[in-house]
C-alpha atoms as a PDB file:
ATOM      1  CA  UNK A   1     131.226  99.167  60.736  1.00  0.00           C
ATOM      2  CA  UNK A   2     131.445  97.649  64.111  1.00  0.00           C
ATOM      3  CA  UNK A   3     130.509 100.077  67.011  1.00  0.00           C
ATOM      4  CA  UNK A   4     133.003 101.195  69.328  1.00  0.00           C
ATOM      5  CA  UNK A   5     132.627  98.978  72.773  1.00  0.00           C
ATOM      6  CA  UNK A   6     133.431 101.292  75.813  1.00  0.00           C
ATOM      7  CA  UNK A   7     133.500  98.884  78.927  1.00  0.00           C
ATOM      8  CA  UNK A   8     132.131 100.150  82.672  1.00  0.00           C
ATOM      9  CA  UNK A   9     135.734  99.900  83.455  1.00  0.00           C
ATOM     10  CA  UNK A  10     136.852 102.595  80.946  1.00  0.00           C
ATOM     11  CA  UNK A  11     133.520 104.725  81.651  1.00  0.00           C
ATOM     12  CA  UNK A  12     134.572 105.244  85.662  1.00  0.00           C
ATOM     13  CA  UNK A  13     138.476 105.988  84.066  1.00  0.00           C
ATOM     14  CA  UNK A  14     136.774 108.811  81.967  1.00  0.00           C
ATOM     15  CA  UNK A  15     134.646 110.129  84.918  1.00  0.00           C
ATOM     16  CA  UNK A  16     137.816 110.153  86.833  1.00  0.00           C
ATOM     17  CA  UNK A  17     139.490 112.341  83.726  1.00  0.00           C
ATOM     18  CA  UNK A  18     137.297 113.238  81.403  1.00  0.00           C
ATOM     19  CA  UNK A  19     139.966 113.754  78.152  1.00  0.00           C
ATOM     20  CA  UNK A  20     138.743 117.125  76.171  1.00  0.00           C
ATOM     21  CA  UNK A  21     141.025 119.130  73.577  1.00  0.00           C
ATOM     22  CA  UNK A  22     143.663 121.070  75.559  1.00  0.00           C
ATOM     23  CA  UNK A  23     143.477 124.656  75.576  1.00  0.00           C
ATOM     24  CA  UNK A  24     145.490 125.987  78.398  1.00  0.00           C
ATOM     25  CA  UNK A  25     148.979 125.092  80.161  1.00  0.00           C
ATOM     26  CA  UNK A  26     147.320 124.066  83.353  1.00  0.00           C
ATOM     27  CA  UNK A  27     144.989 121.722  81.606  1.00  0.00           C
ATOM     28  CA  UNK A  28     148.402 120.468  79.855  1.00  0.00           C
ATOM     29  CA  UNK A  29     149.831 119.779  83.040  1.00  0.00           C
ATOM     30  CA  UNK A  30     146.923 117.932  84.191  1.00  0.00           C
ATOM     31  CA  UNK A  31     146.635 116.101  81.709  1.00  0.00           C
ATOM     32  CA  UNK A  32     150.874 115.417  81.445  1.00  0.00           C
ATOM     33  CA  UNK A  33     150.535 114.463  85.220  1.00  0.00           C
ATOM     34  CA  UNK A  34     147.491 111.998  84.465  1.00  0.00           C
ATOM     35  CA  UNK A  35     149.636 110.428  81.998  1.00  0.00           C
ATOM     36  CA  UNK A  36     152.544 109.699  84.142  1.00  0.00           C
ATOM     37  CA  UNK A  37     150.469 108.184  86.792  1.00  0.00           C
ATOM     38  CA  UNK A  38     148.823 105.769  84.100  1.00  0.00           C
ATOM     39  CA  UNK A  39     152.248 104.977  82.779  1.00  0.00           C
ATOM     40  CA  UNK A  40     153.329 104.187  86.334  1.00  0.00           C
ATOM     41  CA  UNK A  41     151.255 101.397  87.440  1.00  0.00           C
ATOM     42  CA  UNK A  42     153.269  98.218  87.332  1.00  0.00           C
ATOM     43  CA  UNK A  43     150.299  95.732  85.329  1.00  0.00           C
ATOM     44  CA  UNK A  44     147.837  98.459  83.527  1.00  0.00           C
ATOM     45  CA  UNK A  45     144.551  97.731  82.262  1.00  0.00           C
ATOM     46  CA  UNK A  46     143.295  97.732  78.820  1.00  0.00           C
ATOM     47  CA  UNK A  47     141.162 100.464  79.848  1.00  0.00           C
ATOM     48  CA  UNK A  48     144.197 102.454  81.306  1.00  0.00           C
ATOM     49  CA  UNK A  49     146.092 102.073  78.358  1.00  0.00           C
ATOM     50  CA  UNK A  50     143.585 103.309  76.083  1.00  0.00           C
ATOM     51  CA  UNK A  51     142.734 106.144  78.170  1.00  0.00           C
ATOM     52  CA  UNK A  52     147.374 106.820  78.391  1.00  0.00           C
ATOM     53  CA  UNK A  53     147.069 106.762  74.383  1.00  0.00           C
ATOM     54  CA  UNK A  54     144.402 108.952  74.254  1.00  0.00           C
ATOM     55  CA  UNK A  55     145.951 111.222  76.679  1.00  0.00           C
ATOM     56  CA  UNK A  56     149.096 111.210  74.702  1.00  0.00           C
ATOM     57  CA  UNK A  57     147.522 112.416  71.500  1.00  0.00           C
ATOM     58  CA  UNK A  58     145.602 115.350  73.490  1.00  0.00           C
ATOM     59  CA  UNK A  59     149.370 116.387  74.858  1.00  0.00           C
ATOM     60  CA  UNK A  60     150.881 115.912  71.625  1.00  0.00           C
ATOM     61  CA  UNK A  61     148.440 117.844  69.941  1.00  0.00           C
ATOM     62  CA  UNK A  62     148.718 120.857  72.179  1.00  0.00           C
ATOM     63  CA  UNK A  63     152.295 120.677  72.409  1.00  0.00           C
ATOM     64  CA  UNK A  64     153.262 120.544  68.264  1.00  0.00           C
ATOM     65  CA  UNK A  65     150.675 123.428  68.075  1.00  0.00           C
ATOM     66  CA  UNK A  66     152.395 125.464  70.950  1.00  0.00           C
ATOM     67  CA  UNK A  67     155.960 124.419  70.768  1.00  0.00           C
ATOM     68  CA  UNK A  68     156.225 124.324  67.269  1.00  0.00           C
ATOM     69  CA  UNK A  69     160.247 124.803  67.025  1.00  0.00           C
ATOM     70  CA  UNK A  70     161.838 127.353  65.067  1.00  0.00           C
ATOM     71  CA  UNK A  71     164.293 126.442  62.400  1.00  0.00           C
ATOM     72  CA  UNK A  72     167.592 126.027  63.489  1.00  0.00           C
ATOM     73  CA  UNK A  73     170.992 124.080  63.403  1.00  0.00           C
ATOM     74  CA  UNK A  74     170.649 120.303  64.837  1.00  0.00           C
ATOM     75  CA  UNK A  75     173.012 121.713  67.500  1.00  0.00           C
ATOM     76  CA  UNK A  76     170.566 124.629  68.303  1.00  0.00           C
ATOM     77  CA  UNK A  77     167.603 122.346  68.110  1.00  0.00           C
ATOM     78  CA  UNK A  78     169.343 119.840  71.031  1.00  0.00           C
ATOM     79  CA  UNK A  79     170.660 122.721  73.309  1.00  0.00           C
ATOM     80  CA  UNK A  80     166.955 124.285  73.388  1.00  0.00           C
ATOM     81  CA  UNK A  81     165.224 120.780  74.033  1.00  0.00           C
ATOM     82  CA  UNK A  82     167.634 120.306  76.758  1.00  0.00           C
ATOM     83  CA  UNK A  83     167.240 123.725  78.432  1.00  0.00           C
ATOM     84  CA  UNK A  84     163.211 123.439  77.878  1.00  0.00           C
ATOM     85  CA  UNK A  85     163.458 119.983  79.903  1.00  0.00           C
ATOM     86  CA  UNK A  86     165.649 121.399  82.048  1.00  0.00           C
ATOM     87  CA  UNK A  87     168.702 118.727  81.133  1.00  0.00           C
ATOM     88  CA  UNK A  88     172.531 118.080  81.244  1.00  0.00           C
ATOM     89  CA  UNK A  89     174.786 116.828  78.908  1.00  0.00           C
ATOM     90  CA  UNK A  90     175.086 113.919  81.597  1.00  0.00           C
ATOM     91  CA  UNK A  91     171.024 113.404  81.100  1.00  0.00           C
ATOM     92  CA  UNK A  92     171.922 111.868  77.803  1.00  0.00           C
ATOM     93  CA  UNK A  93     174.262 108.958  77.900  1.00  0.00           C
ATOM     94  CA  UNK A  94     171.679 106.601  77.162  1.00  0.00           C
ATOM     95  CA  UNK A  95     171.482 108.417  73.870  1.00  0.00           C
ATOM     96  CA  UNK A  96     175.134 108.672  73.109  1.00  0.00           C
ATOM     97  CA  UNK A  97     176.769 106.566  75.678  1.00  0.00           C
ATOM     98  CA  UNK A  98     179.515 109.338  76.428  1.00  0.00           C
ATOM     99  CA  UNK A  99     180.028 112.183  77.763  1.00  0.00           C
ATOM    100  CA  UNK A 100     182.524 113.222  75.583  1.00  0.00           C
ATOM    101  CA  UNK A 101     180.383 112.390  72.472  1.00  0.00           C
ATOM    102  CA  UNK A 102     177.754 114.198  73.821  1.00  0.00           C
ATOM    103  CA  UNK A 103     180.230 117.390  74.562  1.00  0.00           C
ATOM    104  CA  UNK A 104     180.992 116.894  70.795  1.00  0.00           C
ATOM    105  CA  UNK A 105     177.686 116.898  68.924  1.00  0.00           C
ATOM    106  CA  UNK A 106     176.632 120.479  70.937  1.00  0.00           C
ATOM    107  CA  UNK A 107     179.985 122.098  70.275  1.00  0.00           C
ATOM    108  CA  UNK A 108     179.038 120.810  66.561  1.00  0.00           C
ATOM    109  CA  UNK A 109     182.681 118.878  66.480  1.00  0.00           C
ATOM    110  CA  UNK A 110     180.407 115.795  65.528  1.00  0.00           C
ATOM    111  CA  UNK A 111     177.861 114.826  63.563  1.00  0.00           C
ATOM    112  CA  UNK A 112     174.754 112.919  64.966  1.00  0.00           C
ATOM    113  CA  UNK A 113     173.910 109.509  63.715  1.00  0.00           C
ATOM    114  CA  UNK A 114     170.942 108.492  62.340  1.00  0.00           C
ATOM    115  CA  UNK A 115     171.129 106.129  65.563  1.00  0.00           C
ATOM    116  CA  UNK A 116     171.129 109.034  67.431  1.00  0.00           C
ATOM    117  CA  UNK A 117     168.544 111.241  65.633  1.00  0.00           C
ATOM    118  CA  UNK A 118     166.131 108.359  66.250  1.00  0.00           C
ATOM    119  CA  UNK A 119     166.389 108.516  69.838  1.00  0.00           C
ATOM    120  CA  UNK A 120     166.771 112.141  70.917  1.00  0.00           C
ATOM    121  CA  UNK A 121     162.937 112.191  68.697  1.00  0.00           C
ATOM    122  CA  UNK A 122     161.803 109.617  71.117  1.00  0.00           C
ATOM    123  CA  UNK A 123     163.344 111.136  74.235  1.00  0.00           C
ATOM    124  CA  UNK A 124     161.795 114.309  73.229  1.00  0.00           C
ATOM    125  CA  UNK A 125     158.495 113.867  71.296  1.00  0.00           C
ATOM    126  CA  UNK A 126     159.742 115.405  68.102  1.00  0.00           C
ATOM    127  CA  UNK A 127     160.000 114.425  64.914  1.00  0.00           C
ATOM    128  CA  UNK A 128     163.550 113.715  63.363  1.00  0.00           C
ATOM    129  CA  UNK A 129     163.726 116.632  60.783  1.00  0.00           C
ATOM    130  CA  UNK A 130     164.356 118.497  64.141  1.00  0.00           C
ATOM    131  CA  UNK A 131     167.742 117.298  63.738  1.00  0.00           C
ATOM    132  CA  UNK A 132     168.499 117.756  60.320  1.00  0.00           C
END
């Protein structure tokens, strides 16, 4: 087993925020604003992207053990993760490309694709069954 090598570069990153399990929302937001700033600089460093994916496992962690969504309708699940990040119908045309389609899948006239599942788990850090 080869031992893990953590460079001087990545040892003054982790004095700078020094990544423990998240226990609180303020240490969530610390960390979620940490994140963002390492995500972005235009040409990151090794070091600074190991530290963002490390960063991203402590949110995720936090968040699927405090968010952890209640079952409901694919249309329920979307309308809550838009209201929780504070979204419009507008906010998702990259995902649907319309308005109109958008209007359609939360008034449950339409279906979403699996196209469509795919991305709104990306966009919003969930896993697809969400919209199932």
């Amino acid at each position: 087993m080869n031992p893990v090598t953590v460079t001087p570069a990545y040892t003054k990153l982790l004095a700078k925020i020094p990544p423990k399990v998240i226990r609180s929302e303020a240490e969530n937001e610390h960390y979620i604003n940490a994140l963002y700033a390492l995500e972005q600089k235009r040409s990151p460093t090794r070091e600074e992207k190991e530290l963002a994916d490390l960063l991203t496992l402590l949110i995720e962690d936090f968040e699927a053990k405090r968010y952890e969504l209640p079952r409901a309708t694919p249309r329920q699940a979307l309308s809550f993760l838009m209201e929780q990040h504070g979204l419009k119908q507008k906010d998702l045309l990259d995902i649907f490309g319309a308005r109109s389609i958008v209007s359609e899948v939360i008034s449950s006239k339409r279906e979403l694709t699996k196209e469509q599942i795919r991305r709104l788990s990306q966009r919003f850090h969930v896993s697809p069954e969400v919209f199932f």
